[in-house]
N, C-alpha and C. Protein backbone atom coordinates (compact mmCIF):
# COMPACT_ATOMS: atom_id res chain seq x y z
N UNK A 1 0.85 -1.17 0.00
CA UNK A 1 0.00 0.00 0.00
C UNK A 1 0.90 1.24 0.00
N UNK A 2 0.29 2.63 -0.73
CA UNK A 2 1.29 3.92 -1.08
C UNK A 2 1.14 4.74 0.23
N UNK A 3 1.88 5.23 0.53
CA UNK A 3 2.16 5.92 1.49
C UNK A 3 0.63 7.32 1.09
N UNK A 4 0.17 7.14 -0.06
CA UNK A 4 -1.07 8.23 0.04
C UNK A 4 -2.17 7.29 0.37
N UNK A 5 -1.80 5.98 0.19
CA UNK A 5 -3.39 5.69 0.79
C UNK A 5 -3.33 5.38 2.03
N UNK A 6 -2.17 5.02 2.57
CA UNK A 6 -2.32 5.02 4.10
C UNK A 6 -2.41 6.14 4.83
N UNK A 7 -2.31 7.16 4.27
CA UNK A 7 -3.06 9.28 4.72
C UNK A 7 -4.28 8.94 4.51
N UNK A 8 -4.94 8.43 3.26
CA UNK A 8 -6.12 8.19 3.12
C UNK A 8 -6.90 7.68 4.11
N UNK A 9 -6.79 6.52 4.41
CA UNK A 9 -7.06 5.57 5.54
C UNK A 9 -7.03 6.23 6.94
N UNK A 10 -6.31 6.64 7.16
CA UNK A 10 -5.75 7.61 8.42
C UNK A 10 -6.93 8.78 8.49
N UNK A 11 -6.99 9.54 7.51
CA UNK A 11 -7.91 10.96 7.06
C UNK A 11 -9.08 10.56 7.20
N UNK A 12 -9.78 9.13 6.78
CA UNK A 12 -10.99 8.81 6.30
C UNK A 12 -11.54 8.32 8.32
N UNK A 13 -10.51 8.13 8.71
CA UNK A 13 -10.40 7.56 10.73
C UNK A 13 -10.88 8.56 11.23
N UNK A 14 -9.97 9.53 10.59
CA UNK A 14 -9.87 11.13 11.72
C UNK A 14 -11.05 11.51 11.10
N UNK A 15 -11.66 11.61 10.41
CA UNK A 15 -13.12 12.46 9.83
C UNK A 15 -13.72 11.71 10.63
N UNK A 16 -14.04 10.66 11.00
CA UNK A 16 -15.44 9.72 11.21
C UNK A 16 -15.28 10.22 12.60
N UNK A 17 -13.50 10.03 13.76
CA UNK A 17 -13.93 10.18 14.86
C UNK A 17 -14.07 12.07 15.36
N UNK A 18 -13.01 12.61 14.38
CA UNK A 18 -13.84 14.57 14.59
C UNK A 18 -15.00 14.41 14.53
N UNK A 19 -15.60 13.83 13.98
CA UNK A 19 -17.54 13.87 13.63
C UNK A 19 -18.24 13.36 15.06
N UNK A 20 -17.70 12.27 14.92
CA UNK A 20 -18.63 11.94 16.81
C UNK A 20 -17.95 12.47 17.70
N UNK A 21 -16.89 13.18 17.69
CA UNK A 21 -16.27 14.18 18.76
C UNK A 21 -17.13 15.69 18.59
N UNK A 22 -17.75 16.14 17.52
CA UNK A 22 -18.69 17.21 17.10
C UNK A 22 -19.65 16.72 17.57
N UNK A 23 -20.50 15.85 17.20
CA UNK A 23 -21.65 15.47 17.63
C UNK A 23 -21.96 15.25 19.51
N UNK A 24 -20.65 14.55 20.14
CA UNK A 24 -20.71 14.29 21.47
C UNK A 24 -20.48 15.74 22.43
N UNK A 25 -19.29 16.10 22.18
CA UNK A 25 -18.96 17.58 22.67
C UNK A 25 -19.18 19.04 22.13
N UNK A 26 -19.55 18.97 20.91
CA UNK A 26 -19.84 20.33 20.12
C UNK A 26 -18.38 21.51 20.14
N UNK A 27 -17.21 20.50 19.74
CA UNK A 27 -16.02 20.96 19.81
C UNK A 27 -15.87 20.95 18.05
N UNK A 28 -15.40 22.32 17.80
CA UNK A 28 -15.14 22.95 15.79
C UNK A 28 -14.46 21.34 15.25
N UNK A 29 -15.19 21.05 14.15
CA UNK A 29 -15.21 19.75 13.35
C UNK A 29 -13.12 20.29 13.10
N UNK A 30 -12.80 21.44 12.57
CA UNK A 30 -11.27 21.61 12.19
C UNK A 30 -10.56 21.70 13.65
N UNK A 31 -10.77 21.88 14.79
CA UNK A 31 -10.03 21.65 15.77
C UNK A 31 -9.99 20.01 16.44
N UNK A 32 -10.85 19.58 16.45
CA UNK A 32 -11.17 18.27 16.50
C UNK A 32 -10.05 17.20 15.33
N UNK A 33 -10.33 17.93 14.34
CA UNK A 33 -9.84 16.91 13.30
C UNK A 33 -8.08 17.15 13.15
N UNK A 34 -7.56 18.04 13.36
CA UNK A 34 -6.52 18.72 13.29
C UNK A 34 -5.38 17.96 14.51
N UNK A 35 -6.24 17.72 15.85
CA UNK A 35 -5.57 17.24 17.17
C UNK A 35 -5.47 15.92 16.39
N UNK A 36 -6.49 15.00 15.99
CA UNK A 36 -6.32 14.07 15.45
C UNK A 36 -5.37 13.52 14.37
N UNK A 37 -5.16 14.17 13.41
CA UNK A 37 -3.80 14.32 12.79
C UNK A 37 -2.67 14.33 13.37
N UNK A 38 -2.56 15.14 14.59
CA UNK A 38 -1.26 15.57 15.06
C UNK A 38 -0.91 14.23 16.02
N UNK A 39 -2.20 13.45 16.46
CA UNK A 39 -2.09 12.63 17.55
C UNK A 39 -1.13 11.32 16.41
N UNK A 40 -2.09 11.51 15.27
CA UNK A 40 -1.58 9.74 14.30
C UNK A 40 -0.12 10.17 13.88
N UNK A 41 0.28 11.59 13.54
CA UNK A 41 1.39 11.59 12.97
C UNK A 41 2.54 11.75 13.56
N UNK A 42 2.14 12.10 15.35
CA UNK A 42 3.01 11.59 15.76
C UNK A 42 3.50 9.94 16.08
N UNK A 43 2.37 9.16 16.21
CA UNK A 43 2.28 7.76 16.40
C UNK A 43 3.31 7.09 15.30
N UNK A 44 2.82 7.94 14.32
CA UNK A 44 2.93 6.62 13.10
C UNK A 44 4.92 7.15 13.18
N UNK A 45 5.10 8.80 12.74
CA UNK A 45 6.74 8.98 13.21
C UNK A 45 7.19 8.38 13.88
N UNK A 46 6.81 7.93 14.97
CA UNK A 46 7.59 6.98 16.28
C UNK A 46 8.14 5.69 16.38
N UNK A 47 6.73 5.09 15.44
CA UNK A 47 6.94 3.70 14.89
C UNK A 47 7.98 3.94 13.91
N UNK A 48 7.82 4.62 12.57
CA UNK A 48 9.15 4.96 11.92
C UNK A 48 10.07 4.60 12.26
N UNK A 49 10.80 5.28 13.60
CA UNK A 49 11.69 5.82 14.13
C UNK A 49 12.06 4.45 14.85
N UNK A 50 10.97 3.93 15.74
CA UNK A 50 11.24 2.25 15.97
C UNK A 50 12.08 1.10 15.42
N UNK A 51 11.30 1.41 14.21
CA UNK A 51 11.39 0.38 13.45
C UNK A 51 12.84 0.90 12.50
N UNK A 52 13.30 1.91 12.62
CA UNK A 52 14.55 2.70 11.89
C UNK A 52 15.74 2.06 12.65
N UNK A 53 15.57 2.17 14.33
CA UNK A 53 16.46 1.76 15.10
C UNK A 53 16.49 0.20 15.38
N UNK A 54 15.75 -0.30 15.05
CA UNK A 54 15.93 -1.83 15.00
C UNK A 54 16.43 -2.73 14.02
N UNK A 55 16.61 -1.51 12.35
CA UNK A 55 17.56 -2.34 11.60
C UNK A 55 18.76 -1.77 11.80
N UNK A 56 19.15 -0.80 12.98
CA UNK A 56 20.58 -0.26 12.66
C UNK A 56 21.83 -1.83 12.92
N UNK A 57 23.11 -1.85 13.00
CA UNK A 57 23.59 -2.56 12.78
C UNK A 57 24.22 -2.94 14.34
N UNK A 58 24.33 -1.97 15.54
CA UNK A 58 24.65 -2.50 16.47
C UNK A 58 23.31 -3.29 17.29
N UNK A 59 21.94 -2.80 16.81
CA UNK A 59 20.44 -3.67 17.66
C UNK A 59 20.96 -4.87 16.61
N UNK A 60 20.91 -4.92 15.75
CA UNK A 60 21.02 -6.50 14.82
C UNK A 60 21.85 -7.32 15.32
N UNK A 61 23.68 -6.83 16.14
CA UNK A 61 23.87 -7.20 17.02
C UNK A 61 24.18 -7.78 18.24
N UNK A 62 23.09 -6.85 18.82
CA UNK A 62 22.73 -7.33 20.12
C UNK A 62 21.79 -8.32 20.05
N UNK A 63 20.96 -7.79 19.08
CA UNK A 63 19.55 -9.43 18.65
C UNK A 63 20.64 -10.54 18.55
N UNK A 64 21.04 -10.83 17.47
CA UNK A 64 22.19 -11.96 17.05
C UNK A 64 22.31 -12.27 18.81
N UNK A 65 23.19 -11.76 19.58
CA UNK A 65 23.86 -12.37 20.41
C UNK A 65 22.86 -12.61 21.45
N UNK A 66 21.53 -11.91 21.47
CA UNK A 66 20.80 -12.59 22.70
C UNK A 66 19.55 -14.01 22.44
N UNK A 67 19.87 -13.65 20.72
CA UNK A 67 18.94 -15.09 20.35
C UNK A 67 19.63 -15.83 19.98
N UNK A 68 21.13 -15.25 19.65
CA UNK A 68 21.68 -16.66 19.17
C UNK A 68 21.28 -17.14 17.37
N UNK A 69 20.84 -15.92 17.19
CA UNK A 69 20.32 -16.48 15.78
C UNK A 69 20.86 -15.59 14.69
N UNK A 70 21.48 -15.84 13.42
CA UNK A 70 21.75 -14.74 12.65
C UNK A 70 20.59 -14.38 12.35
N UNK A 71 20.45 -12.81 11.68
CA UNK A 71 19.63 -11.68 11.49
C UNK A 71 19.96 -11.99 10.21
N UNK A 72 18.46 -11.97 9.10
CA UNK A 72 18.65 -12.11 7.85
C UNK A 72 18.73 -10.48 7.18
N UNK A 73 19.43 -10.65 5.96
CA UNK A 73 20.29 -9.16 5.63
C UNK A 73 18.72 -8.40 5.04
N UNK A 74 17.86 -9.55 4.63
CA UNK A 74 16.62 -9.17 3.36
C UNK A 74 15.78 -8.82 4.75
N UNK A 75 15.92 -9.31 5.99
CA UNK A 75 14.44 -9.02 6.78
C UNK A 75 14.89 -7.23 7.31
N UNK A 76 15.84 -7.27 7.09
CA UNK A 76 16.59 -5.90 7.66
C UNK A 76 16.25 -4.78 6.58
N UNK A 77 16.22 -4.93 5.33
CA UNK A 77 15.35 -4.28 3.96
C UNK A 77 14.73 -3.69 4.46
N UNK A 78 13.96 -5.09 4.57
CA UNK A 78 12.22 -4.63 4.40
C UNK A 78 11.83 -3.70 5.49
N UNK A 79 12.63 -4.24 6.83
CA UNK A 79 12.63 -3.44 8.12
C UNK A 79 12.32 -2.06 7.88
N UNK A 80 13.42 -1.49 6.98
CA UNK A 80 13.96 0.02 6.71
C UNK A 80 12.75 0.25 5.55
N UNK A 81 12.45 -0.33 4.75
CA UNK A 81 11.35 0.29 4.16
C UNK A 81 10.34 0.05 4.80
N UNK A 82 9.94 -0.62 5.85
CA UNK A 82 8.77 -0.02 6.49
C UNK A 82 8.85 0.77 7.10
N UNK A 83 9.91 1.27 7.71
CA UNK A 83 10.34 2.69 8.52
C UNK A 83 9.98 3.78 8.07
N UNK A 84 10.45 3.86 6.77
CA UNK A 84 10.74 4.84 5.96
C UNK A 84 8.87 4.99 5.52
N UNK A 85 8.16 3.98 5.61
CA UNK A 85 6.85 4.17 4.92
C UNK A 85 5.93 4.84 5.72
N UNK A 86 6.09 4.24 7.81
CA UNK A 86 5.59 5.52 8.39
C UNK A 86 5.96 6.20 8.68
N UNK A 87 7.25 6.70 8.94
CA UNK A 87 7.86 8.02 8.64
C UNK A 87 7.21 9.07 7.72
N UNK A 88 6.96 8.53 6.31
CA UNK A 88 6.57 9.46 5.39
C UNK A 88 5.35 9.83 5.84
N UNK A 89 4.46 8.67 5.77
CA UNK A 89 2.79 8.47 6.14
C UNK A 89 2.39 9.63 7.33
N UNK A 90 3.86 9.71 8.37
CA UNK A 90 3.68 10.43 9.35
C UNK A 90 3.49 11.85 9.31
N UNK A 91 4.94 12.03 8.27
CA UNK A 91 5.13 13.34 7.71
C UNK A 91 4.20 14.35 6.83
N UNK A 92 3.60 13.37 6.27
CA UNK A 92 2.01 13.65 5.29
C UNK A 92 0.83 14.10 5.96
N UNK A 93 0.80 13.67 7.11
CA UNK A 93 -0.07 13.55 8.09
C UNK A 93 -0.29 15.20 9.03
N UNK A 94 1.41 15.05 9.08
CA UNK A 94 1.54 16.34 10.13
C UNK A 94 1.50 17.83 8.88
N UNK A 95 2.17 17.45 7.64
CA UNK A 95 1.93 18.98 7.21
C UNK A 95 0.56 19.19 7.00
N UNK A 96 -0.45 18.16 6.64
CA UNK A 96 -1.63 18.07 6.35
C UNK A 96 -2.47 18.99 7.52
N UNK A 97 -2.23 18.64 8.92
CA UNK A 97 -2.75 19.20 9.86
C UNK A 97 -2.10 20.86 10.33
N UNK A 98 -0.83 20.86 9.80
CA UNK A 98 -0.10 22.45 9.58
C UNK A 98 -0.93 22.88 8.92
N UNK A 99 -1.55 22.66 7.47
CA UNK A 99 -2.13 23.19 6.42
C UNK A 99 -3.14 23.70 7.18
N UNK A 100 -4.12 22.66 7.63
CA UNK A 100 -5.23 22.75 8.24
C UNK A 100 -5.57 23.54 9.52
N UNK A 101 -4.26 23.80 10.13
CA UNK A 101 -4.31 25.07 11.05
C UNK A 101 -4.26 26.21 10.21
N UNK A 102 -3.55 26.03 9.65
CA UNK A 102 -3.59 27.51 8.98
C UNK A 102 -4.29 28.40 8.36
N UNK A 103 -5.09 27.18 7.54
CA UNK A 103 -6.24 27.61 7.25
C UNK A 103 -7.31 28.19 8.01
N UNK A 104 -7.82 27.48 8.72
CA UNK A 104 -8.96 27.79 9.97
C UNK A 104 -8.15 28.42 11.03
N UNK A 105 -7.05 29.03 11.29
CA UNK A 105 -6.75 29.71 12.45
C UNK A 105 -7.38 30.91 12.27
């Protein structure tokens, strides 16, 4: 999946729960939706960032030596491109909600 449809997916979350956060509290549908952005894009950056530091080469390792198992070079790839996928996803996320302050401020 592209790093725009997982904003998609994400965007299509944050609309449904700003909406019953409008409906429950009568808090502005763009302030509502905006915290929500900021909440996933920091989440999803973190995981990034997780998952960034777990293919570096001294965690690979320390894994190796506490499982005893070699670390395959291809699972370490994919590792880093999933990093890199919420990282972006994250990054998409947060200017999206910059935009969106800016607008409605």
């Amino acid at each position: 999946m592209s790093c725009l449809k997982e904003a998609a997916i994400f965007n299509l979350a944050g609309a449904i729960v700003a909406l019953v956060v409008l409906l429950l509290f009568s808090v502005p549908l763009s302030s509502s939706f905006g915290f929500i952005l900021l909440i996933e894009s920091t989440v999803l950056m973190l995981m990034g960032g997780a998952l960034g530091v777990a293919g570096q080469a001294t965690t690979r390792k320390v894994m190796e030596v506490l499982s005893r198992r070699k670390v395959d070079p291809a699972s370490v790839a994919v590792s880093d491109l999933r990093a890199a996928f919420y990282a972006v996803t994250g990054v998409m996320l947060f200017v999206e909600g910059a935009v969106l302050a800016a607008i409605f401020a």
